[in-house]
Protein backbone atom coordinates (compact mmCIF):
# COMPACT_ATOMS: atom_id res chain seq x y z
CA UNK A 1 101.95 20.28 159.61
CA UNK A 2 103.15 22.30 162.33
CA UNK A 3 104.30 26.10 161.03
CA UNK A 4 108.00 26.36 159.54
CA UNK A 5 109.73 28.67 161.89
CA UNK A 6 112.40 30.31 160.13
CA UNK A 7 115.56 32.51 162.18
CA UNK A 8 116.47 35.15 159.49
CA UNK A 9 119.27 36.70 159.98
CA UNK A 10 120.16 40.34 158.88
CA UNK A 11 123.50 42.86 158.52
CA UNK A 12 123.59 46.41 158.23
CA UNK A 13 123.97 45.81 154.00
CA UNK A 14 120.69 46.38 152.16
CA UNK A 15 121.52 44.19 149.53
CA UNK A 16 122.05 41.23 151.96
CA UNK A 17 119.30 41.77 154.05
CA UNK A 18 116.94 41.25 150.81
CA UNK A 19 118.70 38.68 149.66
CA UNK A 20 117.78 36.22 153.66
CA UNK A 21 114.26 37.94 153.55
CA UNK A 22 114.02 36.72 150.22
CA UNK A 23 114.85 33.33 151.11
CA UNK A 24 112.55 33.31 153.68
CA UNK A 25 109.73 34.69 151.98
CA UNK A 26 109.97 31.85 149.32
CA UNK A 27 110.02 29.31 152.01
CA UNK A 28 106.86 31.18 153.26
CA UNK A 29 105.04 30.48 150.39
CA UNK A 30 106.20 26.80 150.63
CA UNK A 31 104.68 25.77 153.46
CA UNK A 32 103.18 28.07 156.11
CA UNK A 33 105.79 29.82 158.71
CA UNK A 34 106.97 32.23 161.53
CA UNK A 35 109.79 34.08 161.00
CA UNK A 36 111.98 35.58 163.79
CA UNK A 37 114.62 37.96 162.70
CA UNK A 38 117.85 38.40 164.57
CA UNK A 39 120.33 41.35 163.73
CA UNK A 40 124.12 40.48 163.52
CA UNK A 41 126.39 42.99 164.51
CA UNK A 42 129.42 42.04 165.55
CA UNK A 43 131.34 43.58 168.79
CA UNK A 44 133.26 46.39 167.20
CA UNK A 45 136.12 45.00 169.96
CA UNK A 46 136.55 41.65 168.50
CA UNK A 47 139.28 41.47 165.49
CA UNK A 48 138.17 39.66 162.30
CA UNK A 49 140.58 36.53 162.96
CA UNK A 50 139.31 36.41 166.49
CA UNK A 51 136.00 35.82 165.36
CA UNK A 52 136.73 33.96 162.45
CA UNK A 53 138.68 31.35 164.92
CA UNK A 54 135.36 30.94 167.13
CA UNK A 55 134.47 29.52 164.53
CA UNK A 56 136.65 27.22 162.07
CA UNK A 57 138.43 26.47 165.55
CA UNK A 58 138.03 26.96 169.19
CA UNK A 59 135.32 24.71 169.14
CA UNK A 60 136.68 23.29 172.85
CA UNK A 61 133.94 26.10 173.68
CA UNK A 62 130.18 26.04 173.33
CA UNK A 63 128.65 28.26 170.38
CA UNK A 64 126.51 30.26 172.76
CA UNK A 65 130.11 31.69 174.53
CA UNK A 66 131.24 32.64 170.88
CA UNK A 67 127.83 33.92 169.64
CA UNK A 68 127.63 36.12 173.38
CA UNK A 69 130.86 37.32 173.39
CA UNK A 70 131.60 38.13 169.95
CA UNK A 71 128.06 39.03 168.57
CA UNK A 72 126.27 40.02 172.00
CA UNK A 73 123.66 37.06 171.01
CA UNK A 74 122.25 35.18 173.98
CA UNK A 75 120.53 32.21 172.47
CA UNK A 76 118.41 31.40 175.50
CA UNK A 77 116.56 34.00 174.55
CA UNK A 78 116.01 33.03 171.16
CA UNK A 79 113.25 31.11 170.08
CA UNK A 80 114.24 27.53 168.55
CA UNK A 81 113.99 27.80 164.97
CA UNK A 82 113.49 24.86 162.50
CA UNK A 83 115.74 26.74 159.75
CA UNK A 84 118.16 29.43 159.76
CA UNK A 85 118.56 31.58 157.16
CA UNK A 86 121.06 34.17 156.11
CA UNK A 87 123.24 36.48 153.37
CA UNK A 88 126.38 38.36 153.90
CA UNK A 89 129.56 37.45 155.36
CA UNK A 90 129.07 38.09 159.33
CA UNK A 91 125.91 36.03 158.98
CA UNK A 92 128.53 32.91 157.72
CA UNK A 93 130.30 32.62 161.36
CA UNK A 94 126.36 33.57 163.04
CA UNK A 95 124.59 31.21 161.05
CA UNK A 96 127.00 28.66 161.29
CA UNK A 97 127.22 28.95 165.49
CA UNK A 98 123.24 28.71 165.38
CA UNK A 99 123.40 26.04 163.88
CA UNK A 100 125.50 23.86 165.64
CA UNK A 101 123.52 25.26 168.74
CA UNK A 102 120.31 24.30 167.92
CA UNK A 103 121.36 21.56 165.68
CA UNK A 104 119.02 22.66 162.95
CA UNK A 105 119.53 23.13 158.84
CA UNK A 106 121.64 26.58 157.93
CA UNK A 107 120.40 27.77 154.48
CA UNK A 108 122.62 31.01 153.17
CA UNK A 109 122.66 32.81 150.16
CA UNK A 110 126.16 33.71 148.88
CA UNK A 111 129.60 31.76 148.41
CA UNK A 112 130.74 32.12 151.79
CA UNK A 113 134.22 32.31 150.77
CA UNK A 114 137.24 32.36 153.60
CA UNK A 115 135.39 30.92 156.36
CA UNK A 116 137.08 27.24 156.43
CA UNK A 117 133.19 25.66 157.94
CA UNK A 118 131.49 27.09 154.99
CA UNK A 119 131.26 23.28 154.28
CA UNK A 120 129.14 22.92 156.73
CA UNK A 121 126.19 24.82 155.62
CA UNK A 122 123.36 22.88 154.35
CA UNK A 123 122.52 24.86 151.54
CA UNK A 124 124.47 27.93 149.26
CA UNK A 125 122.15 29.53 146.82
CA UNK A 126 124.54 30.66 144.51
CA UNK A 127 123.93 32.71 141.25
CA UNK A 128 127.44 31.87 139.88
CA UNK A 129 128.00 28.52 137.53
CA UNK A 130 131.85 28.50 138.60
CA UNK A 131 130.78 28.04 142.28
CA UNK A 132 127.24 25.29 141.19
CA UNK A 133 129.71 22.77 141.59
CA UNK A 134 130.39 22.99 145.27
CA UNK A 135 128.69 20.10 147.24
CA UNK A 136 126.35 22.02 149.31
CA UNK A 137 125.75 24.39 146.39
CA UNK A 138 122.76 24.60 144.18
CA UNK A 139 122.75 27.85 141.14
CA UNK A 140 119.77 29.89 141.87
CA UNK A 141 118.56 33.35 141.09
CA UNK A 142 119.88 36.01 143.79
CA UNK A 143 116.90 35.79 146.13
CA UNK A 144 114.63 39.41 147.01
CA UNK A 145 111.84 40.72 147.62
CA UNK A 146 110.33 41.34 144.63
CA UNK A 147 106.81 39.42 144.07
CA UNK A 148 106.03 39.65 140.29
CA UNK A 149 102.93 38.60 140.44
CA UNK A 150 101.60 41.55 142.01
CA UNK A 151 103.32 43.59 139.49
CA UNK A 152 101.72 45.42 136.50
CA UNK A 153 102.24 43.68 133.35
CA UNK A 154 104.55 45.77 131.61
CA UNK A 155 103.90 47.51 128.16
CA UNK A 156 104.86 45.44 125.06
CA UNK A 157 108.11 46.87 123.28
CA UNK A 158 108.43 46.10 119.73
CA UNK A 159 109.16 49.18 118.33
CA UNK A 160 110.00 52.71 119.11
CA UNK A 161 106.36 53.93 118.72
CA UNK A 162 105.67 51.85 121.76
CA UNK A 163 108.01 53.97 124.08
CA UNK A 164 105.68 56.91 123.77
CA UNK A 165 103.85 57.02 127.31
CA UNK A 166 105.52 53.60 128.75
CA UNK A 167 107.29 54.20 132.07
CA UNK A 168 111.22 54.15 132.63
CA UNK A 169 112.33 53.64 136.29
CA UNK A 170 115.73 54.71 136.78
CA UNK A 171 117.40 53.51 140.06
CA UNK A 172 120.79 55.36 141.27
CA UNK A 173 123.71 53.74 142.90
CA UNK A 174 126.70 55.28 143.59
CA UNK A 175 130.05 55.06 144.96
CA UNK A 176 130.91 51.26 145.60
CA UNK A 177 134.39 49.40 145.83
CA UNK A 178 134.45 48.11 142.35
CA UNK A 179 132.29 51.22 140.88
CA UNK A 180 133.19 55.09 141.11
CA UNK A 181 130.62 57.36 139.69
CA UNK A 182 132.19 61.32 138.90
CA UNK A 183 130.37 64.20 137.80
CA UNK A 184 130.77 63.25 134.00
CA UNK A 185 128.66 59.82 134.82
CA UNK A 186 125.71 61.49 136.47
CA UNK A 187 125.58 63.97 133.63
CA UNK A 188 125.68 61.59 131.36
CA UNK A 189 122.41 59.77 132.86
CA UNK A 190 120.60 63.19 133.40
CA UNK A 191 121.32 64.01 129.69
CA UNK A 192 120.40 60.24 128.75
CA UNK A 193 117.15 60.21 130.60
CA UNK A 194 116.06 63.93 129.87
CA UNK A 195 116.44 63.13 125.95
CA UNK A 196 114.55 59.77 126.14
CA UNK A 197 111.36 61.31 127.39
CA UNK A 198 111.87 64.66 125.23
CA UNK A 199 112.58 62.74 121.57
CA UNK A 200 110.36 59.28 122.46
CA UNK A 201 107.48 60.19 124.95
CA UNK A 202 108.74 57.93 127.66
CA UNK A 203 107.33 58.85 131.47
CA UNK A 204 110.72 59.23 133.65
CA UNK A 205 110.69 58.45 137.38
CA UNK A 206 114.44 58.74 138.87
CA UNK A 207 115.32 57.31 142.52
CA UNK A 208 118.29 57.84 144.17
CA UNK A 209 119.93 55.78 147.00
CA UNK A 210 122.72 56.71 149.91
CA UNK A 211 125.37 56.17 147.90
CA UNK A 212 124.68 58.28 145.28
CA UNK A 213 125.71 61.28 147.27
CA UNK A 214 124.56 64.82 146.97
CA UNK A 215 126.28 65.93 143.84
CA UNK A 216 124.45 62.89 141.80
CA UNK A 217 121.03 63.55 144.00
CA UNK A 218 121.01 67.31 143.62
CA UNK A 219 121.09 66.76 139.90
CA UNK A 220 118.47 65.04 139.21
CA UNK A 221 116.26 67.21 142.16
CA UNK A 222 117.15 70.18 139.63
CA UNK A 223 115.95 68.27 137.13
CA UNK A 224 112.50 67.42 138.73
CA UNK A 225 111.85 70.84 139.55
CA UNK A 226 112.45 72.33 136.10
CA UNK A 227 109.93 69.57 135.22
CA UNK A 228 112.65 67.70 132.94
CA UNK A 229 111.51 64.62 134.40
CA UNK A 230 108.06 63.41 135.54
CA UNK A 231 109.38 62.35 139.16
CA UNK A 232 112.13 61.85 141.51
CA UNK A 233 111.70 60.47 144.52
CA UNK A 234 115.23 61.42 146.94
CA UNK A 235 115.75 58.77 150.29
CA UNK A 236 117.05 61.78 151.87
CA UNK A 237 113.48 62.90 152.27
CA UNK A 238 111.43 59.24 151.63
CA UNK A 239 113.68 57.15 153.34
CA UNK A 240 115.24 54.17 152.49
CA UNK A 241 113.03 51.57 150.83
CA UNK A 242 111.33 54.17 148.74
CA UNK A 243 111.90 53.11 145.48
CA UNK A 244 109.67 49.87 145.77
CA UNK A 245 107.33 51.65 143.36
CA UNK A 246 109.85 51.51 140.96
CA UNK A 247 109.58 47.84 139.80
CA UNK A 248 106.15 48.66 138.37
CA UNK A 249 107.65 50.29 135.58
CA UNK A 250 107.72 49.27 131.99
CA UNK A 251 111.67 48.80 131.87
CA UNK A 252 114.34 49.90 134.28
CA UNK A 253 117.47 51.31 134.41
CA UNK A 254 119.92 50.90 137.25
CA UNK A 255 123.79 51.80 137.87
CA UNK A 256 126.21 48.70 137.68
CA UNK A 257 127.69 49.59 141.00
CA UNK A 258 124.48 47.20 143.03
CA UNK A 259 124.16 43.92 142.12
CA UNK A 260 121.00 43.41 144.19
CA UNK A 261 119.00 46.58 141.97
CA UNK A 262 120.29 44.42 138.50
CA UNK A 263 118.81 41.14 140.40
CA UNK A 264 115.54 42.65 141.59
CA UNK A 265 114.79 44.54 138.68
CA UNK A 266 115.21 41.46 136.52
CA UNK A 267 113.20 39.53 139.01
CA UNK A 268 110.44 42.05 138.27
CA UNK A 269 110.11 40.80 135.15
CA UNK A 270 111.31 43.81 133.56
CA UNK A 271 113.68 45.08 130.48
CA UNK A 272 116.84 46.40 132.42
CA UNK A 273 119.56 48.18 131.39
CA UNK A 274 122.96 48.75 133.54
CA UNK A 275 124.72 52.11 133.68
CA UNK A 276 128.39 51.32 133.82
CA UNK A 277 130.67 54.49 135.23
CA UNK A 278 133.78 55.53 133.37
CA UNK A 279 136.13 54.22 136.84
CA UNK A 280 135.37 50.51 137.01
CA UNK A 281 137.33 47.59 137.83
CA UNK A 282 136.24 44.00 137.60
CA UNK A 283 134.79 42.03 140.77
CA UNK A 284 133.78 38.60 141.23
CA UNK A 285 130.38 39.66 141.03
CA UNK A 286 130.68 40.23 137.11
CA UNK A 287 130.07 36.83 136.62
CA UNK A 288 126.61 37.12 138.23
CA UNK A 289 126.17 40.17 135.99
CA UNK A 290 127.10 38.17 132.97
CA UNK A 291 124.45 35.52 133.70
CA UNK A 292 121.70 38.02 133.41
CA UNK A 293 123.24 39.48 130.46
CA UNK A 294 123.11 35.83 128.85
CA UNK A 295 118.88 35.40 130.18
CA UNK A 296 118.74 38.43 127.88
CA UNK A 297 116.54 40.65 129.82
CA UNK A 298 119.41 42.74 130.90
CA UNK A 299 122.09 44.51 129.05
CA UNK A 300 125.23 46.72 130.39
CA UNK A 301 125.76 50.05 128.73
CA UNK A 302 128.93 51.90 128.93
CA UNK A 303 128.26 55.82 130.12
CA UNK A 304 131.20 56.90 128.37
CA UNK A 305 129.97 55.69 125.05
CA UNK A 306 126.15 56.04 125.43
CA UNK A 307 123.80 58.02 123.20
CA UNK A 308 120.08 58.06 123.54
CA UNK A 309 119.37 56.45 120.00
CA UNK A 310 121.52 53.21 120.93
CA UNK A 311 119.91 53.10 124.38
CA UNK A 312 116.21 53.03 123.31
CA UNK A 313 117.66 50.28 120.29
CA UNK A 314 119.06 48.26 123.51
CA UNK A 315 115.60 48.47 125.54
CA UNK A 316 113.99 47.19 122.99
CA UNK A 317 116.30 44.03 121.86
CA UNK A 318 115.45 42.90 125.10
CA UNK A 319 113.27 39.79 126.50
CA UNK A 320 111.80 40.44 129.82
CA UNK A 321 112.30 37.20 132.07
CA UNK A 322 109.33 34.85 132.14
CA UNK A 323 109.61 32.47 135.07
CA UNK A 324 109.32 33.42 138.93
CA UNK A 325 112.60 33.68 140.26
CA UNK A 326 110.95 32.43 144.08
CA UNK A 327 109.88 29.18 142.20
CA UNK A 328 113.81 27.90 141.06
CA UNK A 329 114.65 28.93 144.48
CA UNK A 330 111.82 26.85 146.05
CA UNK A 331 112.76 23.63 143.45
CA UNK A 332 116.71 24.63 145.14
CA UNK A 333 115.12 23.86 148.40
CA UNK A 334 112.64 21.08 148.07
CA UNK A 335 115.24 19.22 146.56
CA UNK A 336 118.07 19.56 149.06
CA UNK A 337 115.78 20.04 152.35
CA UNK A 338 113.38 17.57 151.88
CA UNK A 339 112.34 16.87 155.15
CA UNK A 340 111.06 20.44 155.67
CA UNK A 341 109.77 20.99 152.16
CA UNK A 342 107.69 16.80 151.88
CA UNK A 343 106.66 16.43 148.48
CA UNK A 344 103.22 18.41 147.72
CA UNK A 345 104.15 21.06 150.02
CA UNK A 346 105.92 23.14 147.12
CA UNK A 347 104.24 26.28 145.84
CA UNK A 348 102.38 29.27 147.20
């Protein structure tokens, strides 16, 4: 069999982007592949609706005019793909133009909500059960990049003995439209995190992100220079991506604020425990949170209410997941694309 080649598509949000190179890495394991990724930005010019109507309905025009003029894609210079793939909502209208171009099978992961085509994508992988229903929808573990099998097994965790020497990986948010983190919240983790390794032994990396902002990051740099913690490793000198190490740990902790660092640590096959901020408002994304809360290897801990004896109790109640999340995607995809995934061809 000839090799899968997969269009990936990819927007300036971090979370997204993992999410389509995650799709397209389980596919890769499927069968073997080429991937070609394409970036979507669209024309700063072009209003929403405008582009939104190239697609649900000035169809009296060929895609490659809408994907040119609003996106600045020319498609003859794209190589024909045998699947696209995508995440995030200006790779909806993209994917869904690409698709009727080249008349090949759009796979996105998301709800694609207002765009009134969405129907016409072959496959949602959503990680909501109130959206499993929809026709082309199948409920699937947010896709990433994480690969647990070339993880570390982490330490066992039955008791608070066990903490002494294990590894905590704490990943920082920030600022987000459904999460606001003030100074109290990023004391609150520095005090959290500084009394976990001084009263149970634990080894304390902290990583930071964009949005955590310089107040937040310039905490926890004080920190790792007065030796309070064992490392912190700042983007605004590693660069984005930096925090890959991370996942190694034996248990995580991440701020509520980025659904994608809940996903991927749990994906990692790690203990994980969200830091919820004091200014919070509910999002449609809680429901994904909920789900993980329900697997049981996650847990969501108020800041305002935290203390370090409850947290290490919390850790510890735990169940790390046990399945690959890349092999309920690839059963997602065998089973609704079977003519690229034949029977046989599943696994990797």
């Amino acid at each position: 069999m000839a090799p899968l080649r997969i269009l990936t598509l990819l927007i300036n949000k971090i979370g997204h982007r993992h999410q389509a190179e995650g799709v397209a890495h389980v596919m890769g394991r499927m069968r073997e592949a080429e991937v070609d990724r394409l970036e979507v930005v669209p024309r700063w010019f072009v209003p929403p609706p405008l582009r939104q109507l190239g697609v649900d309905r000035f169809h009296f025009l060929p895609p490659a005019f809408w994907l040119k003029h609003l996106y600045g894609i020319d498609v003859a210079a794209l190589r024909r793909p045998d699947v696209i793939v995508g995440s995030g909502r200006p790779a909806v209208a993209v994917g869904l133009l690409l698709k009727r171009h080249f008349g090949v099978p759009y796979v996105y992961s998301g709800l694609a909500r207002g765009i009134a085509t969405a129907a016409q994508i072959d496959l949602l992988l959503v990680a909501m059960r109130s959206w499993a229903e929809v026709p082309n929808a199948v409920l699937a573990p947010p896709p990433c990049l994480i690969e647990p099998d070339r993880l570390p097994i982490p330490r066992e965790l039955t008791g608070l003995g066990d903490l002494a020497g294990a590894t905590v990986g704490v990943l920082l948010g920030g600022k987000a439209h459904s999460h606001r983190f003030a100074e109290a919240d990023w004391a609150d983790i520095a005090r959290l995190v500084v009394e976990m390794r001084r009263r149970f032994g634990v080894r304390v990396l902290v990583g930071n992100s964009r949005r955590t902002g310089d107040a937040g990051s310039d905490r926890f740099a004080a920190l790792d220079r007065d030796g309070a913690i064992d490392r912190f490793v700042d983007w605004r000198r590693a660069g984005s991506g930096s925090a890959g190490e991370f996942f190694a740990a034996d248990a995580l902790m991440v701020t509520e604020d980025s659904v994608a660092m809940m996903s991927e640590a749990v994906a990692a096959q790690r203990r994980v425990i969200a830091l919820r901020p004091r200014d919070h408002e509910p999002t449609l994304v809680d429901e994904v949170v909920g789900a993980l809360v329900e697997d049981g290897a996650l847990a969501v801990v108020p800041l305002a209410e935290a203390n370090v004896d409850d947290l290490a109790a919390t850790l510890l109640r735990l169940t790390p997941r046990r399945t690959d999340h890349r092999d309920e995607i690839a059963a997602a995809l065998a089973a609704r694309l079977p003519g690229l995934f034949p029977a046989g061809e599943v696994g990797g």
